[in-house]
PDB file of N, CA and C in Angstrom:
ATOM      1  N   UNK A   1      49.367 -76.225  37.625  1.00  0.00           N
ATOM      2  CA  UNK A   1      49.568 -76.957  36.399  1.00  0.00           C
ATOM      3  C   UNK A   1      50.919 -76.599  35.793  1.00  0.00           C
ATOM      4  N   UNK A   2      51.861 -77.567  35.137  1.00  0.00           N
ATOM      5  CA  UNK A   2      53.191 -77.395  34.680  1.00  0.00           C
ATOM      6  C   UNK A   2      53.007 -76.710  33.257  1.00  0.00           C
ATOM      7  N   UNK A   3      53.558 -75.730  32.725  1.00  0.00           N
ATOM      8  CA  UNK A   3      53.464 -74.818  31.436  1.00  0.00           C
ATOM      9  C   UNK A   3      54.260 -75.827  30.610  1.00  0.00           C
ATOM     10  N   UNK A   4      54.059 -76.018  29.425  1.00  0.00           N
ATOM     11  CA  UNK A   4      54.999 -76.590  28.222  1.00  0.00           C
ATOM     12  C   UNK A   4      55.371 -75.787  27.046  1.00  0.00           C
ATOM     13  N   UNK A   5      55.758 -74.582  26.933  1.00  0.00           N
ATOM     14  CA  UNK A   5      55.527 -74.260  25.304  1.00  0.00           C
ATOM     15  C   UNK A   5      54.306 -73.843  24.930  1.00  0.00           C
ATOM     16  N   UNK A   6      53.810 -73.061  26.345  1.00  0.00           N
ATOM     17  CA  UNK A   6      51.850 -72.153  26.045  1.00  0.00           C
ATOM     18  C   UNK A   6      51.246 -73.377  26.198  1.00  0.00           C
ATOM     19  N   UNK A   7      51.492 -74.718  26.696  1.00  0.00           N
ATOM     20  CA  UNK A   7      50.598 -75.906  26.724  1.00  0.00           C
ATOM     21  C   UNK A   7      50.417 -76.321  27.978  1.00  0.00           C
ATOM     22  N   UNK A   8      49.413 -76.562  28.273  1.00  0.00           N
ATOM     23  CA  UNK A   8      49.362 -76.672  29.855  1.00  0.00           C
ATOM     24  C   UNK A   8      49.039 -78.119  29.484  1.00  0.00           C
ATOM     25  N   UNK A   9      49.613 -78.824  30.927  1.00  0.00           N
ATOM     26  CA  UNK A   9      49.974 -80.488  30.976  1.00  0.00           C
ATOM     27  C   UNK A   9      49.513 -80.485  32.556  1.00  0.00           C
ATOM     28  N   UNK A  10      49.071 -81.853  32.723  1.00  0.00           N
ATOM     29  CA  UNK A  10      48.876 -82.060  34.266  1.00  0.00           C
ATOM     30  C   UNK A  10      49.980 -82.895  35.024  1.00  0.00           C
ATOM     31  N   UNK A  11      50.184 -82.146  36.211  1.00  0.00           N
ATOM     32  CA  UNK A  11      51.361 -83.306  36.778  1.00  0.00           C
ATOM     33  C   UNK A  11      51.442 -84.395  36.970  1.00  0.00           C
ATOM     34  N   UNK A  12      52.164 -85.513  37.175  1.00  0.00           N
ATOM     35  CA  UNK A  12      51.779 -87.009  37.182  1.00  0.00           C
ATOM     36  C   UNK A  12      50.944 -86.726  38.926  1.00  0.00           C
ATOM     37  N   UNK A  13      50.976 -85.536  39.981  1.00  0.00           N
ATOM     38  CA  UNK A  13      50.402 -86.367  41.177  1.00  0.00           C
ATOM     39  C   UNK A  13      48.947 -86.207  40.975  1.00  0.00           C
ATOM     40  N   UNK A  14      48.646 -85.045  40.026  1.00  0.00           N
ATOM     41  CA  UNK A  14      47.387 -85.315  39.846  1.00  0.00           C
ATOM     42  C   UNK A  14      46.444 -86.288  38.906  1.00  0.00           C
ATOM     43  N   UNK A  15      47.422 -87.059  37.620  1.00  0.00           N
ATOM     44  CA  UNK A  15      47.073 -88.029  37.221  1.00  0.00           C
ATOM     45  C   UNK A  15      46.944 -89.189  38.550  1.00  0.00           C
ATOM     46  N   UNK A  16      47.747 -89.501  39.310  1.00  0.00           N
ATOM     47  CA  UNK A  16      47.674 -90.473  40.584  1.00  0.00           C
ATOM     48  C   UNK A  16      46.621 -90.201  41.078  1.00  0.00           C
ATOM     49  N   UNK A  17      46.320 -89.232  41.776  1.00  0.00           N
ATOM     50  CA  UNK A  17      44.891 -88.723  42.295  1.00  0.00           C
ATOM     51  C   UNK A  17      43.413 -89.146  41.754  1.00  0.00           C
ATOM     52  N   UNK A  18      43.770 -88.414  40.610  1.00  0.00           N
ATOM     53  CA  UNK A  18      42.190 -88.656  39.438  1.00  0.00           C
ATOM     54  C   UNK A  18      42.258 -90.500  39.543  1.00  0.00           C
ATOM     55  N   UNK A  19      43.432 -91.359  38.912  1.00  0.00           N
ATOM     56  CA  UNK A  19      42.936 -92.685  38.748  1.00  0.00           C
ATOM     57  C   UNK A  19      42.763 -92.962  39.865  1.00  0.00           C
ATOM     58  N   UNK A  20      43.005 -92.842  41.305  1.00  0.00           N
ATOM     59  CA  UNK A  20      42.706 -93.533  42.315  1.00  0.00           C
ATOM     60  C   UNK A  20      41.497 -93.134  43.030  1.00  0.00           C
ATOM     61  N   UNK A  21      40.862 -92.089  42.699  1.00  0.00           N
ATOM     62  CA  UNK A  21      39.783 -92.146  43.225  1.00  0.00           C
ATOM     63  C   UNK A  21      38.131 -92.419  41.939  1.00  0.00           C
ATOM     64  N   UNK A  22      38.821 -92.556  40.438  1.00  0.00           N
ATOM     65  CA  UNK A  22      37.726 -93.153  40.124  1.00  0.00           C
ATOM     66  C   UNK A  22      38.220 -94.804  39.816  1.00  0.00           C
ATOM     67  N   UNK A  23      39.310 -95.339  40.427  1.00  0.00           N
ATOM     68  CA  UNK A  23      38.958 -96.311  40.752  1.00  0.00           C
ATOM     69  C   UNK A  23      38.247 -96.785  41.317  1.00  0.00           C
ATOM     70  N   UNK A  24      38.271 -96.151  42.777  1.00  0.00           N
ATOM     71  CA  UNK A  24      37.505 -96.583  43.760  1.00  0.00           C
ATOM     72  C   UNK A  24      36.207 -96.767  43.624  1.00  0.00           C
ATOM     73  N   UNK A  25      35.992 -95.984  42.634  1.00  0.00           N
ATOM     74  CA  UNK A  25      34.112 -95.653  42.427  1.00  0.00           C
ATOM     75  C   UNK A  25      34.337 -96.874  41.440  1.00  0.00           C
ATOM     76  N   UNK A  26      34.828 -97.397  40.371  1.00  0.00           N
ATOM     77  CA  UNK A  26      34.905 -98.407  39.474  1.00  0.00           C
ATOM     78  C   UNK A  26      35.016 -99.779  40.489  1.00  0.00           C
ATOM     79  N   UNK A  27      35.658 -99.542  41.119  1.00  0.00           N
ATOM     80  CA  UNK A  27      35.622-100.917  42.073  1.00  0.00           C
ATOM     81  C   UNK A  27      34.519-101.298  42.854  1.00  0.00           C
ATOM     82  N   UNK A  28      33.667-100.540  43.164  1.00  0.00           N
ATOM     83  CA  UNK A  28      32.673-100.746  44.186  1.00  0.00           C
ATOM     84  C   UNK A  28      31.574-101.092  43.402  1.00  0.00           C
ATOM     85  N   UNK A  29      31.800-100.205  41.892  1.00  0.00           N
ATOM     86  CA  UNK A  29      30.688-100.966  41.195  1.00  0.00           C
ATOM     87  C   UNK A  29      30.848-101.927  40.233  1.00  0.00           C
ATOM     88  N   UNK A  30      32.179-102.641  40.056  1.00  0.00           N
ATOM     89  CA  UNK A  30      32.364-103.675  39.696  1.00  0.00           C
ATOM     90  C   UNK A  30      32.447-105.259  41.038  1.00  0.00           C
ATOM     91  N   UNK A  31      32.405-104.883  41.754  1.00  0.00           N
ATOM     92  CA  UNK A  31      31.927-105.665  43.752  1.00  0.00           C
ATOM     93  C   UNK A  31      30.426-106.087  43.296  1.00  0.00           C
ATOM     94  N   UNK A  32      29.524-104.592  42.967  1.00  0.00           N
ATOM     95  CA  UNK A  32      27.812-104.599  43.119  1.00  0.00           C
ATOM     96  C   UNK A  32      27.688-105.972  41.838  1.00  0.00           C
ATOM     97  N   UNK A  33      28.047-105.177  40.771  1.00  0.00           N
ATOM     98  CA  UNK A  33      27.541-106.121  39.347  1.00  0.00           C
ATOM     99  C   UNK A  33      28.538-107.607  39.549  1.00  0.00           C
ATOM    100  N   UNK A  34      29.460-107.959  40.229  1.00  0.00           N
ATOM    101  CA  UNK A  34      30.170-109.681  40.223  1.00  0.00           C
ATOM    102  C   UNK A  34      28.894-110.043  41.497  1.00  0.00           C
ATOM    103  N   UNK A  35      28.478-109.229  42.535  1.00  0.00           N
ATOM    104  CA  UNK A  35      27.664-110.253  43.829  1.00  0.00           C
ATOM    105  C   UNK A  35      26.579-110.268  43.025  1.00  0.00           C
ATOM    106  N   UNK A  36      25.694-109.251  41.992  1.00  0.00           N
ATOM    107  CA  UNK A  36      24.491-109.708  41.868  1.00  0.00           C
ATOM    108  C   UNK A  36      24.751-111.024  40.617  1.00  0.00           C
ATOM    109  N   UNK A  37      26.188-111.079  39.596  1.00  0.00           N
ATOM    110  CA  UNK A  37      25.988-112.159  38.962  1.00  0.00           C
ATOM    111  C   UNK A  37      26.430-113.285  39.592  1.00  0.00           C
ATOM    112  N   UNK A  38      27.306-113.387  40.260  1.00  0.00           N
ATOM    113  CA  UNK A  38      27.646-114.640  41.149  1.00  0.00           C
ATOM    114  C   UNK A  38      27.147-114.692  41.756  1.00  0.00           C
ATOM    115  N   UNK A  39      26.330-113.978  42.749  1.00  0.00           N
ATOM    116  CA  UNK A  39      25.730-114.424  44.379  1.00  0.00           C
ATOM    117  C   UNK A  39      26.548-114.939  45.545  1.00  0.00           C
ATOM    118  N   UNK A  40      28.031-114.228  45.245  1.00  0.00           N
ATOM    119  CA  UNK A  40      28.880-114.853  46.295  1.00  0.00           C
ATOM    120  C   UNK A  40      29.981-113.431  46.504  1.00  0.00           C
ATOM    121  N   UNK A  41      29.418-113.206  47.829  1.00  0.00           N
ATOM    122  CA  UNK A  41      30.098-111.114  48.105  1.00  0.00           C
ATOM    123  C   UNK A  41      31.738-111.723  48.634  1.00  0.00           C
ATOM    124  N   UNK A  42      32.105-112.827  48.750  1.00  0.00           N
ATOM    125  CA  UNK A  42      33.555-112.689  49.009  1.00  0.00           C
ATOM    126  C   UNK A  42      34.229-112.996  47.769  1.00  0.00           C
ATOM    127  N   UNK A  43      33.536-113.494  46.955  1.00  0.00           N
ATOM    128  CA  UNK A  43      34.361-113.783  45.462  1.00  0.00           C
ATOM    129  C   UNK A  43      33.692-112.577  44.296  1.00  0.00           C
ATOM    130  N   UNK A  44      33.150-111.617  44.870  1.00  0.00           N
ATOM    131  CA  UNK A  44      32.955-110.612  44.233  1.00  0.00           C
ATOM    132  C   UNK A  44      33.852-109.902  44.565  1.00  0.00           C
ATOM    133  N   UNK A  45      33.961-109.585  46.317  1.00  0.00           N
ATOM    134  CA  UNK A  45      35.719-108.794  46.434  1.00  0.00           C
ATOM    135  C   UNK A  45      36.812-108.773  46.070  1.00  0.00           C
ATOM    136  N   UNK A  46      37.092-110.513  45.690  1.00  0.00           N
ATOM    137  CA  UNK A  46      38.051-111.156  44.985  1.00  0.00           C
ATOM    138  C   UNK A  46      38.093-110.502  43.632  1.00  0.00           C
ATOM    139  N   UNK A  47      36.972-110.261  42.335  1.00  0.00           N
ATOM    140  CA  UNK A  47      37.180-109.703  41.283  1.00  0.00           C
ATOM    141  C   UNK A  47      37.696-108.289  41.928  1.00  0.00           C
ATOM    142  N   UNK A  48      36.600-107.404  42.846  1.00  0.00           N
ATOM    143  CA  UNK A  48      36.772-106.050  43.053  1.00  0.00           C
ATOM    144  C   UNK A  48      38.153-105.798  42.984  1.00  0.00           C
ATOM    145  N   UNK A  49      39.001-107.041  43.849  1.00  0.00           N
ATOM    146  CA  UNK A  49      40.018-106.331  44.188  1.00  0.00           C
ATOM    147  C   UNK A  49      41.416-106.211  43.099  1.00  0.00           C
ATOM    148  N   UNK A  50      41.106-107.681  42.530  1.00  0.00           N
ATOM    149  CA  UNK A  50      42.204-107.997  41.423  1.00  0.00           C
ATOM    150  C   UNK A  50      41.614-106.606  40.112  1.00  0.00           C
ATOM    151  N   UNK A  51      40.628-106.372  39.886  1.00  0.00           N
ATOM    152  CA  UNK A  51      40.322-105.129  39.077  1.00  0.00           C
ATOM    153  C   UNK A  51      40.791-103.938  39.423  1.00  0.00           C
ATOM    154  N   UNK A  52      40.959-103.305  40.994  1.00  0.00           N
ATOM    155  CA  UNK A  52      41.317-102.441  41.314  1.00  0.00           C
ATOM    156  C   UNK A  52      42.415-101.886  40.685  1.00  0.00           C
ATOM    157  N   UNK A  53      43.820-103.107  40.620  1.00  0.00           N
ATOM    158  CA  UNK A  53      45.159-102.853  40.324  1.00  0.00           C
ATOM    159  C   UNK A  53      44.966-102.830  38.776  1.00  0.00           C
ATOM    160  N   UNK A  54      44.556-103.289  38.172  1.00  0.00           N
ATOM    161  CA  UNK A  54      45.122-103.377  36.741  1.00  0.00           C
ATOM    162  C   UNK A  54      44.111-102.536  36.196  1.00  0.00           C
ATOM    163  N   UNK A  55      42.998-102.054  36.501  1.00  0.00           N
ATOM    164  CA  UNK A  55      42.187-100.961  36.088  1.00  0.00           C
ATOM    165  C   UNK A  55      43.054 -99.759  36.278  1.00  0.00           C
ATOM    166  N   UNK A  56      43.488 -99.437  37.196  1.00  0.00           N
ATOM    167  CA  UNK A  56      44.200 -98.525  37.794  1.00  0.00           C
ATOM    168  C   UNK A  56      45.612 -98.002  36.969  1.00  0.00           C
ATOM    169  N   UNK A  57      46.220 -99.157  37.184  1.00  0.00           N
ATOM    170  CA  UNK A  57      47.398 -99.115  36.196  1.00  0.00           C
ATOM    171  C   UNK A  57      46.881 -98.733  34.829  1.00  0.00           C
ATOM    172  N   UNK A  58      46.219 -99.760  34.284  1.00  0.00           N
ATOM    173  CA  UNK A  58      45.891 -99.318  32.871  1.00  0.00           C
ATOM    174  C   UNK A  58      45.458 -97.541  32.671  1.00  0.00           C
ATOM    175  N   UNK A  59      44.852 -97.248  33.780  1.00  0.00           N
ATOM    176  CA  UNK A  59      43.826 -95.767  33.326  1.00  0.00           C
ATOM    177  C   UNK A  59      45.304 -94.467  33.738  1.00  0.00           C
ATOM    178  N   UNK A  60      45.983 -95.086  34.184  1.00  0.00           N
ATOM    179  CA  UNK A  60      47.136 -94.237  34.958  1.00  0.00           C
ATOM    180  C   UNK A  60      47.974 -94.160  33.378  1.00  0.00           C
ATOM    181  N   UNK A  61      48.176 -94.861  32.478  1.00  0.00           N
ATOM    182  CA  UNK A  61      49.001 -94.446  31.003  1.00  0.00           C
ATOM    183  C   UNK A  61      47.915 -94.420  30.373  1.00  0.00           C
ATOM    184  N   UNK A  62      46.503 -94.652  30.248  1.00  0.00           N
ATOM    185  CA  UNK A  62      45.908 -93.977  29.865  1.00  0.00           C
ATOM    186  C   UNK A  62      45.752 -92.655  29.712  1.00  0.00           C
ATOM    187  N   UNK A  63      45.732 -91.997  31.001  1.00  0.00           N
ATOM    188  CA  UNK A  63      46.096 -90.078  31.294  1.00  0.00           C
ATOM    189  C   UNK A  63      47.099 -89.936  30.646  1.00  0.00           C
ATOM    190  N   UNK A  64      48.304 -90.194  31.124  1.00  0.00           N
ATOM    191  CA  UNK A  64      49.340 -90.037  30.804  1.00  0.00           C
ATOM    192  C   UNK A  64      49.635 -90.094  29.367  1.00  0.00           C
ATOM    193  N   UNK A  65      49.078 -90.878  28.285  1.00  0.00           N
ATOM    194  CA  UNK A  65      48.877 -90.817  26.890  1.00  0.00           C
ATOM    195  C   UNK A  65      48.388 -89.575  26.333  1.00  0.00           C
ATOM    196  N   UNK A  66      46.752 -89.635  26.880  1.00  0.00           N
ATOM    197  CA  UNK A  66      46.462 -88.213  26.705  1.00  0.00           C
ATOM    198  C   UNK A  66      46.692 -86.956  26.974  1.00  0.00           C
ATOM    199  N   UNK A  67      47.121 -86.834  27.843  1.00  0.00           N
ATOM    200  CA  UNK A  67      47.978 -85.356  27.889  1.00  0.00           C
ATOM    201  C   UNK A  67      48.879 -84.935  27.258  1.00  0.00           C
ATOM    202  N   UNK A  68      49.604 -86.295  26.756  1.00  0.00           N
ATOM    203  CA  UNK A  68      50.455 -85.632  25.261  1.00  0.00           C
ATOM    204  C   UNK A  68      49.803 -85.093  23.970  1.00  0.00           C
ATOM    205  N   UNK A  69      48.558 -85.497  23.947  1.00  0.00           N
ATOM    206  CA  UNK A  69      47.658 -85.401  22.769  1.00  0.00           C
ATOM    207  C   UNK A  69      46.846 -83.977  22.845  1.00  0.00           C
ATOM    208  N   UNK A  70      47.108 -83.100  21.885  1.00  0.00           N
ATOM    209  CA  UNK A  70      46.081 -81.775  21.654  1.00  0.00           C
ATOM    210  C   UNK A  70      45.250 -81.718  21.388  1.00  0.00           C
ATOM    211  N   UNK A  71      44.251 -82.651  21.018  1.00  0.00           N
ATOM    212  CA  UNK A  71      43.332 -83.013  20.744  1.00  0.00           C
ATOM    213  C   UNK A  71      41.749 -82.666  21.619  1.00  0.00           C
ATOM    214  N   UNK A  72      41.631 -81.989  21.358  1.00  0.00           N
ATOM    215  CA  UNK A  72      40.262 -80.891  22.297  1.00  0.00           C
ATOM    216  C   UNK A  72      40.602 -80.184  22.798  1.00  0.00           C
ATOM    217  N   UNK A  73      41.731 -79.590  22.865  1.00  0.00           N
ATOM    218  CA  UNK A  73      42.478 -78.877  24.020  1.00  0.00           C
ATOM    219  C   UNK A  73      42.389 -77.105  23.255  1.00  0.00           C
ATOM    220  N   UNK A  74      41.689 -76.157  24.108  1.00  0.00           N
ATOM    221  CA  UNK A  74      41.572 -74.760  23.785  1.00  0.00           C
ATOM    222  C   UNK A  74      42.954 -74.049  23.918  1.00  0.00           C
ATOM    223  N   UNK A  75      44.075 -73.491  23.567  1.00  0.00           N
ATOM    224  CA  UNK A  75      45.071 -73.016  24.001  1.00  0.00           C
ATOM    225  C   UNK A  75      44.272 -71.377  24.901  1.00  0.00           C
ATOM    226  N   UNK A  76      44.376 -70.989  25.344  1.00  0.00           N
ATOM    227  CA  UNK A  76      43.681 -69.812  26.077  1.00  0.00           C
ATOM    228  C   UNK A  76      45.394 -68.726  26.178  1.00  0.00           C
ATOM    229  N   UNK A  77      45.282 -67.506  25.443  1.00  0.00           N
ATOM    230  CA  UNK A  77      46.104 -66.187  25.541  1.00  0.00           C
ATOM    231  C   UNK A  77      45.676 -65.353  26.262  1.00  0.00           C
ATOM    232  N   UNK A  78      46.662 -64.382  27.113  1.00  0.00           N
ATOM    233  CA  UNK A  78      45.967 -63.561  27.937  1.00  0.00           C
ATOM    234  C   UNK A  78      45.844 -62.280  26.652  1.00  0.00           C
ATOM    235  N   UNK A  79      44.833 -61.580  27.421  1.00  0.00           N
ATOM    236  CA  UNK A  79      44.494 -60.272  26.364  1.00  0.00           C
ATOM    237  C   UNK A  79      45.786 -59.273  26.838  1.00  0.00           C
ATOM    238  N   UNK A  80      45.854 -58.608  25.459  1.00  0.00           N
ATOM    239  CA  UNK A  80      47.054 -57.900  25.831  1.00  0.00           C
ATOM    240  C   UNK A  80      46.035 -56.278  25.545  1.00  0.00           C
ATOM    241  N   UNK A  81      46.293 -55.785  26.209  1.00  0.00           N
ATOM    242  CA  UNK A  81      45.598 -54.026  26.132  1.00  0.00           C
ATOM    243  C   UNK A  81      46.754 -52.683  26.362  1.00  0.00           C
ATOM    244  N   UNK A  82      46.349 -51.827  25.608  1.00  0.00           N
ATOM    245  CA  UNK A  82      47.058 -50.964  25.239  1.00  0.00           C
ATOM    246  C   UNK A  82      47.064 -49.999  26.013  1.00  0.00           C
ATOM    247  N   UNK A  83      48.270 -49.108  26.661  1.00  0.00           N
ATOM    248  CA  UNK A  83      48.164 -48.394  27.390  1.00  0.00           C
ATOM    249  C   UNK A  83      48.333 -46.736  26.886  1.00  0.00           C
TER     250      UNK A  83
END
């Protein structure tokens, strides 16, 4: 993790990482819920897939927003002990 000023921040490859693999899980279950309302699994792929990208994108400055934000964030100090 990259240090900021005692603030720990996540790198953008692990923001890339995190959105692309709960995309994937968002996509498969946005595939399930378009075939059971349409009843048509190639125009459900069709949503799956056009959702993939712009879900993705969107949740990718999503992270990236929040990690500027301190907002729940514990700062953690190491103990200092006396010798």
């Amino acid at each position: 993790m990259a240090q900021n000023n005692g603030k720990t921040t996540e790198r953008k490859r692990r923001s890339i990482v995190k959105t692309i693999s709960w995309r994937a899980i968002g996509t498969i279950d946005t595939i399930i819920i378009s075939w059971i309302v349409v009843g048509n699994l190639n125009f459900a792929v069709t949503i799956g897939g056009v959702e993939l990208f712009t879900k993705m994108l969107l949740y990718f400055f999503h992270e990236r927003a929040w990690n500027k934000i301190n907002f729940g964030r514990v700062k953690h100090t190491p103990i200092e002990y006396e010798i």
